[in-house]
N, C-alpha and C. Protein backbone atom coordinates (compact mmCIF):
# COMPACT_ATOMS: atom_id res chain seq x y z
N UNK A 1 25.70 88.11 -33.01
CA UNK A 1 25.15 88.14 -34.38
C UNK A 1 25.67 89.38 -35.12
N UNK A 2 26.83 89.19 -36.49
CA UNK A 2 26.42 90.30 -37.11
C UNK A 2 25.25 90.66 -38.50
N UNK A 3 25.17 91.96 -38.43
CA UNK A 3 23.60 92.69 -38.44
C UNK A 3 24.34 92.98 -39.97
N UNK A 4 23.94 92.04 -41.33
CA UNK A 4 24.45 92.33 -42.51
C UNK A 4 23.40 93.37 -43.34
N UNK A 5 23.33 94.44 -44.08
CA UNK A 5 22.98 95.50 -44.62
C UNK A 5 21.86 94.60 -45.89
N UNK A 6 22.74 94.35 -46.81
CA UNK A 6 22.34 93.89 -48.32
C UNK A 6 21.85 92.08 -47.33
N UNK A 7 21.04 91.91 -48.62
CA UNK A 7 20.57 90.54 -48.84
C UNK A 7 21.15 89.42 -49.16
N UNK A 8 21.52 88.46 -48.44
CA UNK A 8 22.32 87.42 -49.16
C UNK A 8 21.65 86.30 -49.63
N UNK A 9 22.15 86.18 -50.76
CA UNK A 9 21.72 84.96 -51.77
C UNK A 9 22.28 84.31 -51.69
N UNK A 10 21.79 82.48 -51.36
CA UNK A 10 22.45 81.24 -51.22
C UNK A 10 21.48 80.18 -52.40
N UNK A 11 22.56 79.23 -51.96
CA UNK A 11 22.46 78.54 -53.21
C UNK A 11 20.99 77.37 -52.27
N UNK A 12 21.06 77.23 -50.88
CA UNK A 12 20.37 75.79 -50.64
C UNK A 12 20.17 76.29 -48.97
N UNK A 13 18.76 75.77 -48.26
CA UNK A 13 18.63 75.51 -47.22
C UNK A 13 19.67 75.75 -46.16
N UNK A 14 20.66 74.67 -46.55
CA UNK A 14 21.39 74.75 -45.68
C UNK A 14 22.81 75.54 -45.25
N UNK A 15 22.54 76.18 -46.38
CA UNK A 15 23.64 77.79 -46.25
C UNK A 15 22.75 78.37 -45.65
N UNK A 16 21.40 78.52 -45.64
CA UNK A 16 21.01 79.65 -44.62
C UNK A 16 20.79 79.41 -43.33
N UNK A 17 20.64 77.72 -43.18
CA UNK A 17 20.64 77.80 -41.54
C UNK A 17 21.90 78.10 -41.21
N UNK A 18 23.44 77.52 -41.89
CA UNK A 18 24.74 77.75 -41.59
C UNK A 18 24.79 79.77 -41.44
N UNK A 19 24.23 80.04 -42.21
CA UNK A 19 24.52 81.93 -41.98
C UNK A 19 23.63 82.10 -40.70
N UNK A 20 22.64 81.36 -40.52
CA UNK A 20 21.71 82.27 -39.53
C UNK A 20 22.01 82.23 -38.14
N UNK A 21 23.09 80.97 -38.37
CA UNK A 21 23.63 80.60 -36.76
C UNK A 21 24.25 82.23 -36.05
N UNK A 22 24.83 82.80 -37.31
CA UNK A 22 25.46 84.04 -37.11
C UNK A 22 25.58 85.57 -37.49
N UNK A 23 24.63 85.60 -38.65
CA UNK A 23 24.18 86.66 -38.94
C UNK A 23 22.93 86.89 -39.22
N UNK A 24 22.54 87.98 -38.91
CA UNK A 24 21.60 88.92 -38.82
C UNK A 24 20.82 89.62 -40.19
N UNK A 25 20.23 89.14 -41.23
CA UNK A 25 19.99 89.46 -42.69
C UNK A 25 19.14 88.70 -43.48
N UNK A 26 18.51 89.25 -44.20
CA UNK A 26 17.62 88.65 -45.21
C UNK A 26 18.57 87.65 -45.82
N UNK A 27 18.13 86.51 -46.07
CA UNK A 27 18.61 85.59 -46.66
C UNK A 27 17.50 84.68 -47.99
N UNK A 28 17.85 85.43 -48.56
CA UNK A 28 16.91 84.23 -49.98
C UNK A 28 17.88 82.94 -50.44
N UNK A 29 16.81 82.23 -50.34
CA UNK A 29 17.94 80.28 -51.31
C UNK A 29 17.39 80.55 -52.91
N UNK A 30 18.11 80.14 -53.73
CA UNK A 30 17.96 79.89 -55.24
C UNK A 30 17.11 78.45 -55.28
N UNK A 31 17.65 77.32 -54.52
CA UNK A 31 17.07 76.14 -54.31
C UNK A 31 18.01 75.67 -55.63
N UNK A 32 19.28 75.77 -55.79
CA UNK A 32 20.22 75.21 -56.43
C UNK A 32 19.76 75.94 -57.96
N UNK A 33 19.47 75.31 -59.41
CA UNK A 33 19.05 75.44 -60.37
C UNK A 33 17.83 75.82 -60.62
N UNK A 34 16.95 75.92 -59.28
CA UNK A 34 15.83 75.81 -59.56
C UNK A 34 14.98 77.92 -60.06
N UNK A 35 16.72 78.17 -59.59
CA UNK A 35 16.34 79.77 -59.64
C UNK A 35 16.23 80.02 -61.39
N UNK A 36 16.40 78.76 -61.96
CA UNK A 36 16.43 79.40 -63.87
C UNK A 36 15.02 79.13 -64.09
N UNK A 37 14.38 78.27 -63.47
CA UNK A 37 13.06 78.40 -63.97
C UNK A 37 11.92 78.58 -62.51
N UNK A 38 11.95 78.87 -61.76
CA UNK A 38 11.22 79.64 -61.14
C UNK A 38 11.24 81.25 -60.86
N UNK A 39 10.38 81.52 -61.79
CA UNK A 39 10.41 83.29 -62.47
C UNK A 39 10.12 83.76 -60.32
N UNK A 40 9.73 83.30 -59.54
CA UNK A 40 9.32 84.12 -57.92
C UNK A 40 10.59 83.92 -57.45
N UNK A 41 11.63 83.14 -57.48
CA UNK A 41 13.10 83.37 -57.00
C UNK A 41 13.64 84.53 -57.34
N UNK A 42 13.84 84.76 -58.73
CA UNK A 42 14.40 85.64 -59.54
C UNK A 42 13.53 87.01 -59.17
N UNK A 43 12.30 87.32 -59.43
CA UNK A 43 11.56 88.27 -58.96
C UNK A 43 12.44 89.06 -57.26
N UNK A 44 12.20 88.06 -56.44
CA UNK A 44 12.36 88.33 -55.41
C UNK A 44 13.47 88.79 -54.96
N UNK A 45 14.63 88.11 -55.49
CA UNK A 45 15.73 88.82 -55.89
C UNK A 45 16.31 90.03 -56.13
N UNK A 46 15.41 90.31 -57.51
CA UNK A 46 15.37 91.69 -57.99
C UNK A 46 14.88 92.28 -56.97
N UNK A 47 13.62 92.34 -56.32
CA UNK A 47 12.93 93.50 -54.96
C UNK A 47 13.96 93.56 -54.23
N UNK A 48 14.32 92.67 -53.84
CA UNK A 48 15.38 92.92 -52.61
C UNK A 48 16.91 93.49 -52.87
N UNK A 49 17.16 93.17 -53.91
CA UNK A 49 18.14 94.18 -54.60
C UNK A 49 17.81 95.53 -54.66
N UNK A 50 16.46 95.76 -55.24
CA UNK A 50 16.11 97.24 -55.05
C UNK A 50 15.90 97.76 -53.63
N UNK A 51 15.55 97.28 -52.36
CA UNK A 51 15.58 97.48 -51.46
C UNK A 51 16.51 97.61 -50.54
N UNK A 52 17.88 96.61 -50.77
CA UNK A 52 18.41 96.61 -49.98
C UNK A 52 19.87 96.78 -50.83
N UNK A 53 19.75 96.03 -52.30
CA UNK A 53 21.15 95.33 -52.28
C UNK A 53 21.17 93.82 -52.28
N UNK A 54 21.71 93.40 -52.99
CA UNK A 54 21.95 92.32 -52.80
C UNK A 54 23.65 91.52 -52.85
N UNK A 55 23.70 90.64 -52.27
CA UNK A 55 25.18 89.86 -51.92
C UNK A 55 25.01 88.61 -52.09
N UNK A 56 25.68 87.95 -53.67
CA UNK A 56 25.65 86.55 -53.91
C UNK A 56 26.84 85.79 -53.02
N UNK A 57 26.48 84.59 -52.17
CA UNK A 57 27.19 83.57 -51.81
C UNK A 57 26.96 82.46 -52.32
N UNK A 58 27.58 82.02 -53.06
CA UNK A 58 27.36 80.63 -53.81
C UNK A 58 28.79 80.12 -53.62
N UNK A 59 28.48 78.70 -53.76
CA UNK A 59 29.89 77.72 -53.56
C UNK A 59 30.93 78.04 -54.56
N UNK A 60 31.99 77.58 -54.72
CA UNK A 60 33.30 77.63 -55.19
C UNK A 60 33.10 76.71 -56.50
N UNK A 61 32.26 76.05 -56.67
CA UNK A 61 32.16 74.61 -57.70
C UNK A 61 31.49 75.43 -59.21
N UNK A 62 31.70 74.45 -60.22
CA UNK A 62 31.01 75.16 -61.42
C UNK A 62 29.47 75.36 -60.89
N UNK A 63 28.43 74.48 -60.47
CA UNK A 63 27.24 75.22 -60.17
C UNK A 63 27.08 76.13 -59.75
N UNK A 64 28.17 76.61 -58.97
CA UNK A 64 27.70 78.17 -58.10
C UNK A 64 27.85 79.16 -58.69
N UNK A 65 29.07 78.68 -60.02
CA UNK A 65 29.52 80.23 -60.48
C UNK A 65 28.09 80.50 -61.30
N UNK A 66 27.58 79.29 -62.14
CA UNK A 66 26.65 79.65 -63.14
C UNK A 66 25.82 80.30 -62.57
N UNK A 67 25.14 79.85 -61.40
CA UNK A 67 24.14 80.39 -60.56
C UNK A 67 24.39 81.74 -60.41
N UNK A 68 25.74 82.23 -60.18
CA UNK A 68 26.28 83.40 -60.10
C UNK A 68 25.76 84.45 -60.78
N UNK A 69 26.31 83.90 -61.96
CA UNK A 69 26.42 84.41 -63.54
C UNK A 69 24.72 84.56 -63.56
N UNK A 70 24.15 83.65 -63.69
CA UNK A 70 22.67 83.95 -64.15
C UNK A 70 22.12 84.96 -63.15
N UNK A 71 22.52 85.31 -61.73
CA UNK A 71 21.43 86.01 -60.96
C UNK A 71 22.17 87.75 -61.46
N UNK A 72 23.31 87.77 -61.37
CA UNK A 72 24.50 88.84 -61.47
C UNK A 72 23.81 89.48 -63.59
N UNK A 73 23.44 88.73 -64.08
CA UNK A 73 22.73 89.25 -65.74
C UNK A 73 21.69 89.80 -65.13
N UNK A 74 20.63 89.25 -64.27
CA UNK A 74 18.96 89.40 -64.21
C UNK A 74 19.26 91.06 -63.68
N UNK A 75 20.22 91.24 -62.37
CA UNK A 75 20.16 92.44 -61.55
C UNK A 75 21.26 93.39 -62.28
N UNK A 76 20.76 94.67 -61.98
CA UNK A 76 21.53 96.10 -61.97
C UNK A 76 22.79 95.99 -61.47
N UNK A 77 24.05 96.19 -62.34
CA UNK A 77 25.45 95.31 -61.97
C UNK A 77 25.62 96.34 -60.12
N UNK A 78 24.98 97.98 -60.40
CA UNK A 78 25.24 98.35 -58.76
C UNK A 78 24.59 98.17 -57.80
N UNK A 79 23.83 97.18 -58.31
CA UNK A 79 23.15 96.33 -56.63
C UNK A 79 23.28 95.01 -56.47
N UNK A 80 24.50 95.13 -56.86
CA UNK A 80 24.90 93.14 -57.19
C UNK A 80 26.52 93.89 -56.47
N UNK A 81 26.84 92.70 -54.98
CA UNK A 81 28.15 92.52 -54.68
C UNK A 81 28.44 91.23 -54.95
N UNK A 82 29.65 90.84 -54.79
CA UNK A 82 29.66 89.17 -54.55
C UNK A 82 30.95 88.95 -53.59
N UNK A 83 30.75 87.65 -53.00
CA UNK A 83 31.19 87.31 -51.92
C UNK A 83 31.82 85.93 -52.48
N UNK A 84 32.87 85.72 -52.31
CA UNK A 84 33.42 84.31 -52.62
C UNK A 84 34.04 83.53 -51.83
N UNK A 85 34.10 82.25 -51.19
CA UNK A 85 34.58 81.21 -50.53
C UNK A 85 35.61 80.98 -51.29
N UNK A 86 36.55 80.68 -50.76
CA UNK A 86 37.91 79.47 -51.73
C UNK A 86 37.59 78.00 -51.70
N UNK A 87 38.36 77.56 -52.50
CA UNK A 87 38.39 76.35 -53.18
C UNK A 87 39.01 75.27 -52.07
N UNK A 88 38.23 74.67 -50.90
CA UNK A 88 38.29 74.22 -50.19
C UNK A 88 37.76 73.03 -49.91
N UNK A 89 38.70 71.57 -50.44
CA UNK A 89 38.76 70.19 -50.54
C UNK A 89 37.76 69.74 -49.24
N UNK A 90 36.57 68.91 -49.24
CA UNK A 90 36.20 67.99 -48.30
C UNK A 90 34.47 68.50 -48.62
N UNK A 91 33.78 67.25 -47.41
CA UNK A 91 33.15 67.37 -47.52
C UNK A 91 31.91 67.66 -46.34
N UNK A 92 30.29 68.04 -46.53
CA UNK A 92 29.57 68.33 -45.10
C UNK A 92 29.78 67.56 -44.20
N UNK A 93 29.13 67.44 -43.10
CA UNK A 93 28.93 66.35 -42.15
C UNK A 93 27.62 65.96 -42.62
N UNK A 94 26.82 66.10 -43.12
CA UNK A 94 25.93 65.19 -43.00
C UNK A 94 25.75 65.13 -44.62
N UNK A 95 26.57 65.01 -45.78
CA UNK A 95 26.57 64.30 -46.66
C UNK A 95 27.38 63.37 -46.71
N UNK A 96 26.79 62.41 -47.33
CA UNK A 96 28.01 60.92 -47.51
C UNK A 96 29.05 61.25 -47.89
N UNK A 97 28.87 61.66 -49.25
CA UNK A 97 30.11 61.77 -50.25
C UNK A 97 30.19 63.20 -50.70
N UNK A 98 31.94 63.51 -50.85
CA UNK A 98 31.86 65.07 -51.49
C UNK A 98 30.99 65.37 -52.70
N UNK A 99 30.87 66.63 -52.91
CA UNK A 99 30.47 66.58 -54.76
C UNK A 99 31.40 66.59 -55.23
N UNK A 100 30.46 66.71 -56.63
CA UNK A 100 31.30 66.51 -57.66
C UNK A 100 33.06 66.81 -57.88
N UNK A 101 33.00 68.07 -57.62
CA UNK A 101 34.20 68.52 -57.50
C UNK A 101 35.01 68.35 -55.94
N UNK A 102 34.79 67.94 -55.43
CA UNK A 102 35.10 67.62 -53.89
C UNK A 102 35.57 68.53 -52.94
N UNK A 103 34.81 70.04 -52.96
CA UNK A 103 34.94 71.29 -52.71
C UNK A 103 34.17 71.22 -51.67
N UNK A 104 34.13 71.79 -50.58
CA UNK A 104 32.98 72.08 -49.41
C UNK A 104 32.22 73.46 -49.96
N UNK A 105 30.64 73.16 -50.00
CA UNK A 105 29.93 74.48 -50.46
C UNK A 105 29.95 75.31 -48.74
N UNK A 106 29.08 76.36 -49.09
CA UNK A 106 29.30 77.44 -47.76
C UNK A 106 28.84 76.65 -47.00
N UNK A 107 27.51 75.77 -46.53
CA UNK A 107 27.24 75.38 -45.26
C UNK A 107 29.01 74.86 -44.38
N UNK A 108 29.43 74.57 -45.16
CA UNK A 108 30.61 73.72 -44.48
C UNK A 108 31.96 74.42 -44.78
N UNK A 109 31.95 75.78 -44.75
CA UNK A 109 32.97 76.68 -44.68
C UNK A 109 32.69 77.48 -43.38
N UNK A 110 34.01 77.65 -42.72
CA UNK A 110 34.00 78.45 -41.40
C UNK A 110 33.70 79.60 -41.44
N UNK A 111 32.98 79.95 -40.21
CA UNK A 111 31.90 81.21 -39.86
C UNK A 111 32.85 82.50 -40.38
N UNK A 112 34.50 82.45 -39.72
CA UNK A 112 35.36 83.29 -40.09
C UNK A 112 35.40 83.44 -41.51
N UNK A 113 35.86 82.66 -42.46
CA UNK A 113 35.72 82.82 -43.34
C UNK A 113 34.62 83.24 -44.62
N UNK A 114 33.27 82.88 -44.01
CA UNK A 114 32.09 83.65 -44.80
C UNK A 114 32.33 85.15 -44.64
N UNK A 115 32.71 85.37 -43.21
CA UNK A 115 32.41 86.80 -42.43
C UNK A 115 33.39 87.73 -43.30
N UNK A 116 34.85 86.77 -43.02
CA UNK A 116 36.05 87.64 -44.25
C UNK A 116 35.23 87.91 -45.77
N UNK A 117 35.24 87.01 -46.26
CA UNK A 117 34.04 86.67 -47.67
C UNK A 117 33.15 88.41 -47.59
N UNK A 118 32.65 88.68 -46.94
CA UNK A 118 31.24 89.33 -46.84
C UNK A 118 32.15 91.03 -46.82
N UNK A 119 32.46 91.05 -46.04
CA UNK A 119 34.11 92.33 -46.04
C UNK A 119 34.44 92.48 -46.94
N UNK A 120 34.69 91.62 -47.62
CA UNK A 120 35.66 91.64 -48.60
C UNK A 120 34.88 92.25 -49.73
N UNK A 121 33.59 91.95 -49.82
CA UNK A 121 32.35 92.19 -50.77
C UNK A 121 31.86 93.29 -50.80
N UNK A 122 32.25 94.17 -49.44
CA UNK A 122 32.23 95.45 -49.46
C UNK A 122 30.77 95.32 -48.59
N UNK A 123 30.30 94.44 -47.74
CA UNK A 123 29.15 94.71 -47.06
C UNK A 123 29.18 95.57 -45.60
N UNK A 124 27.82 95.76 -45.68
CA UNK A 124 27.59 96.89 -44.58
C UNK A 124 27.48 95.73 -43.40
N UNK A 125 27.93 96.18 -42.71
CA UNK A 125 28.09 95.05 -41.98
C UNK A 125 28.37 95.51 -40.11
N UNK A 126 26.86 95.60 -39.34
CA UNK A 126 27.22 96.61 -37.99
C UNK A 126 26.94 98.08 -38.55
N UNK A 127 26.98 98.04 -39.97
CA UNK A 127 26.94 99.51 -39.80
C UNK A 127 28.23 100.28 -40.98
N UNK A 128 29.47 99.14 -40.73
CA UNK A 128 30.35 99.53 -41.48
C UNK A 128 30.73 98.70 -42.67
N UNK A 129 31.32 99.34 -43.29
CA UNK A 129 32.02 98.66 -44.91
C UNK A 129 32.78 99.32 -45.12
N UNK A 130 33.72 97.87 -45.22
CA UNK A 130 35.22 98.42 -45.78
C UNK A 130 35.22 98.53 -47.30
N UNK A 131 35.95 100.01 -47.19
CA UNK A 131 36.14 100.34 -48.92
C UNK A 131 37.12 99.51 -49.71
N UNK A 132 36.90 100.15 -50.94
CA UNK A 132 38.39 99.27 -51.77
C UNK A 132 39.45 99.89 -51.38
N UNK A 133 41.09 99.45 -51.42
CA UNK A 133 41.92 100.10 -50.68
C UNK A 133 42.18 101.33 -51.47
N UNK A 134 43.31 102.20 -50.98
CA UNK A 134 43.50 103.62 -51.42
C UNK A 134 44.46 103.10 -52.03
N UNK A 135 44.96 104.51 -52.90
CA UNK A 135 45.95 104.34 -53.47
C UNK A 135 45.61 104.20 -55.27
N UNK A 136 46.65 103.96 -56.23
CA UNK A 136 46.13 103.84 -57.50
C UNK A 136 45.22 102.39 -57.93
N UNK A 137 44.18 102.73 -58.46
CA UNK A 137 43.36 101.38 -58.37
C UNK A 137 44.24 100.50 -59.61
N UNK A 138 44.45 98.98 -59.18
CA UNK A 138 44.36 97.93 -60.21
C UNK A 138 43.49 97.64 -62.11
N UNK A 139 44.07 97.70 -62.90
CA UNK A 139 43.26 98.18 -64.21
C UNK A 139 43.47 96.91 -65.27
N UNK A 140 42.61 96.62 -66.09
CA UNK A 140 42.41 95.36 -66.95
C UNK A 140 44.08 95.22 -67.96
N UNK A 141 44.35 96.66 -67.99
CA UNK A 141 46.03 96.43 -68.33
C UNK A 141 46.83 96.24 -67.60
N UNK A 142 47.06 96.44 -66.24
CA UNK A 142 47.95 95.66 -65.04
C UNK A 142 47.59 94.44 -64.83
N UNK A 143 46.59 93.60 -65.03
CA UNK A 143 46.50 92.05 -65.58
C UNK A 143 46.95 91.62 -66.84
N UNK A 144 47.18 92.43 -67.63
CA UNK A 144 47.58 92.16 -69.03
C UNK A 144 49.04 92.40 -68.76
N UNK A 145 49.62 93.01 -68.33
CA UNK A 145 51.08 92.98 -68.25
C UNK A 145 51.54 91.78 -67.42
N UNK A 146 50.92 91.85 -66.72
CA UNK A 146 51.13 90.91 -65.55
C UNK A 146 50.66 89.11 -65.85
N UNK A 147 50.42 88.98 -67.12
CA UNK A 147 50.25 87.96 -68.02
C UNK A 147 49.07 87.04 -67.18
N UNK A 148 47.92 87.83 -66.55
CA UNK A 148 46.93 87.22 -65.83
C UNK A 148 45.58 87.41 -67.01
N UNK A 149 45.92 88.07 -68.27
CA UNK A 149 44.66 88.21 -69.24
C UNK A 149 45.34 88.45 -70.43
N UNK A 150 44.36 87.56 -71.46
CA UNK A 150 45.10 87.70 -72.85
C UNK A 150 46.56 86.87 -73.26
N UNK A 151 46.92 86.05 -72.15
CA UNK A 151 47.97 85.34 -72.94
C UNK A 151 47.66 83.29 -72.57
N UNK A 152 48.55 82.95 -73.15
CA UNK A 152 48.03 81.03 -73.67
C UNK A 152 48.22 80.66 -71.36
N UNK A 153 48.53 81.15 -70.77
CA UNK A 153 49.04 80.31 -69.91
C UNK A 153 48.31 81.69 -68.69
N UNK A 154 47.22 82.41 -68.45
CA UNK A 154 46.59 83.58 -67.74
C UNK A 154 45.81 82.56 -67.06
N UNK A 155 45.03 81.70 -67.33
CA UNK A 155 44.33 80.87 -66.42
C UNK A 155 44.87 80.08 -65.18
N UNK A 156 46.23 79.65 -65.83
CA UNK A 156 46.99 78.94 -64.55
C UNK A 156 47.36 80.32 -63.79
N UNK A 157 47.81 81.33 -64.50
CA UNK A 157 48.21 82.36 -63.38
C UNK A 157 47.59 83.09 -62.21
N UNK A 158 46.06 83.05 -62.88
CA UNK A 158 44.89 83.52 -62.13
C UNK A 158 44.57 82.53 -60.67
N UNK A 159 44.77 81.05 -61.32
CA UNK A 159 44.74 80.22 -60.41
C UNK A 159 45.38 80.37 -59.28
N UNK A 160 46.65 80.78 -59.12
CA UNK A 160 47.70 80.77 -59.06
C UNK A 160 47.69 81.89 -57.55
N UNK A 161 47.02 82.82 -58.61
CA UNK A 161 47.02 84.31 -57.63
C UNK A 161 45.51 84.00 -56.94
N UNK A 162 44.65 83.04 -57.39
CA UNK A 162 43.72 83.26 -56.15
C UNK A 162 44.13 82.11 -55.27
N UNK A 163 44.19 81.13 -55.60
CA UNK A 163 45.03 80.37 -54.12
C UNK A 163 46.07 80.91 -53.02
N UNK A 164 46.58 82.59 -53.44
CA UNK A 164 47.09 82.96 -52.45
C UNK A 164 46.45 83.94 -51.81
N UNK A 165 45.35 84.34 -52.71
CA UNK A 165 44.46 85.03 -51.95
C UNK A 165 43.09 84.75 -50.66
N UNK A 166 42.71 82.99 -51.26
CA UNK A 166 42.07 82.15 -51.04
C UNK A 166 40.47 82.76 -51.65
N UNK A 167 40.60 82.78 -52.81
CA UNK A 167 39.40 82.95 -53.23
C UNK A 167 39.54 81.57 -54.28
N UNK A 168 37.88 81.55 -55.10
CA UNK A 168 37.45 80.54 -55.75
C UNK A 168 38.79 80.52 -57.34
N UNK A 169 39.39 79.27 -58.04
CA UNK A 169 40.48 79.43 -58.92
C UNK A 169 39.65 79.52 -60.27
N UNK A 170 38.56 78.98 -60.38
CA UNK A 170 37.16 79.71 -61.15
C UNK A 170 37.10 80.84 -61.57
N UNK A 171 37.78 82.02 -61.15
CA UNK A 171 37.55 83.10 -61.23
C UNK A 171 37.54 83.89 -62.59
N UNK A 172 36.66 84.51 -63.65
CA UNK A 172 37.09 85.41 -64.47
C UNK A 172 38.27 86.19 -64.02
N UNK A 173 38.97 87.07 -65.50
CA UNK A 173 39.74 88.52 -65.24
C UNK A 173 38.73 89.43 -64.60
N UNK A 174 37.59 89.21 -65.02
CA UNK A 174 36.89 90.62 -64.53
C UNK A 174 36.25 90.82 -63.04
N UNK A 175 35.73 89.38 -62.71
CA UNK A 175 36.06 89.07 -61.04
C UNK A 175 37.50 89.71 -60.76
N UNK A 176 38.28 88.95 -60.93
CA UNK A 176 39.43 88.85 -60.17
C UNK A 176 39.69 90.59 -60.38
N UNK A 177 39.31 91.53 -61.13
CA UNK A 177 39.76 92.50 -61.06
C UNK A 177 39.38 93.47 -59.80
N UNK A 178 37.62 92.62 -60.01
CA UNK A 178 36.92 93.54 -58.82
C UNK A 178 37.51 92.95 -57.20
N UNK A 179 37.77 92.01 -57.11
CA UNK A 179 38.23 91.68 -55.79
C UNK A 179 39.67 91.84 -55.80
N UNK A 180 40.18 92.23 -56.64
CA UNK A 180 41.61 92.76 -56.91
C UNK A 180 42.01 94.35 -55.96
N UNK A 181 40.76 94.68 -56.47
CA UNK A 181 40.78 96.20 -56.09
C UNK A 181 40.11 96.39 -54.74
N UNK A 182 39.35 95.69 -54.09
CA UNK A 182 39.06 95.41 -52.65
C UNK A 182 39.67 94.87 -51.52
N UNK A 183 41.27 94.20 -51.75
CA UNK A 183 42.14 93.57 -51.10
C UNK A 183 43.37 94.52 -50.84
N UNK A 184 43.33 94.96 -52.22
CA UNK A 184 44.72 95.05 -52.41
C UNK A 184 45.28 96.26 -53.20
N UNK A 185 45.95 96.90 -52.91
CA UNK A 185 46.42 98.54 -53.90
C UNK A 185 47.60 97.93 -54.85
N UNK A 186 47.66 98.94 -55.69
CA UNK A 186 48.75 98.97 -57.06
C UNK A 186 50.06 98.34 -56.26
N UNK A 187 50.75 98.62 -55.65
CA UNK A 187 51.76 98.16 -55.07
C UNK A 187 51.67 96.31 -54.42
N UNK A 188 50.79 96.61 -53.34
CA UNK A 188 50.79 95.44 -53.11
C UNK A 188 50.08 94.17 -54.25
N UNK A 189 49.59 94.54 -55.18
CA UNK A 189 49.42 93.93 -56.26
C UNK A 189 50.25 93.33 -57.14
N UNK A 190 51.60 94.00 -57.41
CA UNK A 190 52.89 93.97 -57.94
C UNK A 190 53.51 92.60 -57.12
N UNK A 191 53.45 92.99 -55.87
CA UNK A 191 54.57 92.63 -54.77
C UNK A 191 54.24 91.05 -54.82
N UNK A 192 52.61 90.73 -54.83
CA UNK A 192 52.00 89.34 -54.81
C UNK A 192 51.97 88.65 -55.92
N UNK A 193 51.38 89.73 -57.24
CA UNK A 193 52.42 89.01 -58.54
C UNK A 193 53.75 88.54 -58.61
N UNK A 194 54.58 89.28 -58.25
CA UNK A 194 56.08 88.81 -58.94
C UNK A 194 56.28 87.68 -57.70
N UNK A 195 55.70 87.32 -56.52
CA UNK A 195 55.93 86.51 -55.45
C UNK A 195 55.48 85.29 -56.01
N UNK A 196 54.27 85.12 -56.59
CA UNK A 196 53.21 83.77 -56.66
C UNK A 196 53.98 83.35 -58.34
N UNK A 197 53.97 84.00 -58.79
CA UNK A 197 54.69 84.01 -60.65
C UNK A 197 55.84 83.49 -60.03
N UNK A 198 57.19 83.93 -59.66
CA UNK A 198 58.19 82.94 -59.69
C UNK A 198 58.14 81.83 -58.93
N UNK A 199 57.24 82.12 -58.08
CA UNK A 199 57.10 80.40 -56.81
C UNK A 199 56.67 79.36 -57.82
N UNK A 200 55.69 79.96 -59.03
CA UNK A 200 55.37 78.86 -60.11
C UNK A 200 56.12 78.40 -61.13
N UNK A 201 57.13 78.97 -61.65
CA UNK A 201 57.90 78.91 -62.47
C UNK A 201 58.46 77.57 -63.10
């Protein structure tokens, strides 16, 4: 079992039995939408943010981001991490049919991959957390040069650069900046731009 620091927020039941198989942590469910109008989700949230921290895991699909978005407004942006799954085609075992978008939510994303997810988020995790890398940090104008913000065709590019990262293609500039700067330094930032940009060309 690892022994996670901050609180993780899921979207449904069955992301938390899927986390509990393997980690060690407070786990609150939103109960999908139901976190916009039940004011004791949201409450509880907030406490445990003040207590601990908190770490959103929500699926890759438009519901998760909103869910995102709405819990990430309610809390203090420095007790809010987030953790993201990629955009990963299929569906549970014990649902019939994919959703909507035909994405697997976390119950049905591999243990490895939440665990990368949670690292990546900067969680305490055993004890430790990995920092953002060294070096000169990534800045909202090195996406702007890099034609990932502010120009007609930044959305496909973003896409573009998180499918090689394997994060959600959903992503804001301002996500993508913060997990920009947790992966990856000024250099190797460059190196994965000019790689993924001409492979698209």
């Amino acid at each position: 079992m690892y022994k996670v620091k901050e609180t993780i927020v899921v979207e449904g039941v069955y992301d938390k039995i899927k986390l509990s198989r393997f980690i060690d942590a407070v786990i609150i469910v939103t109960n999908g939408f139901r976190v916009f109008s039940d004011d004791r989700i949201i409450k509880s949230i907030r406490e445990m943010a003040r207590r601990t921290g908190i770490v959103i895991l929500t699926d890759s699909d438009s519901a998760g981001f909103k869910i995102r978005n709405y819990i990430k407004q309610s809390i203090p942006k420095e007790l809010v991490k987030h953790a993201y799954v990629p955009d990963i085609k299929g569906k549970e075992r014990r649902k019939r049919e994919p959703g909507k978008e035909g994405l697997l939510g976390v119950e049905g994303i591999r243990e490895d991959i939440i665990l990368s997810a949670l690292k990546n988020a900067g969680c305490i995790i055993d004890g430790n957390a990995d920092c953002k890398k060294e070096g000169r940090a990534i800045t909202k104008s090195d996406l702007y040069m890099a034609g990932l913000a502010g120009c007609d065709n930044s959305y496909e590019k973003r896409a573009a650069i998180a499918s090689a990262l394997s994060i959600p293609m959903k992503i804001s500039a301002n996500m993508l900046l913060d997990i920009l700067n947790r992966l990856l330094n000024y250099d190797e930032f460059c190196e994965i731009v000019q790689n993924v940009i001409s492979e698209n060309k």
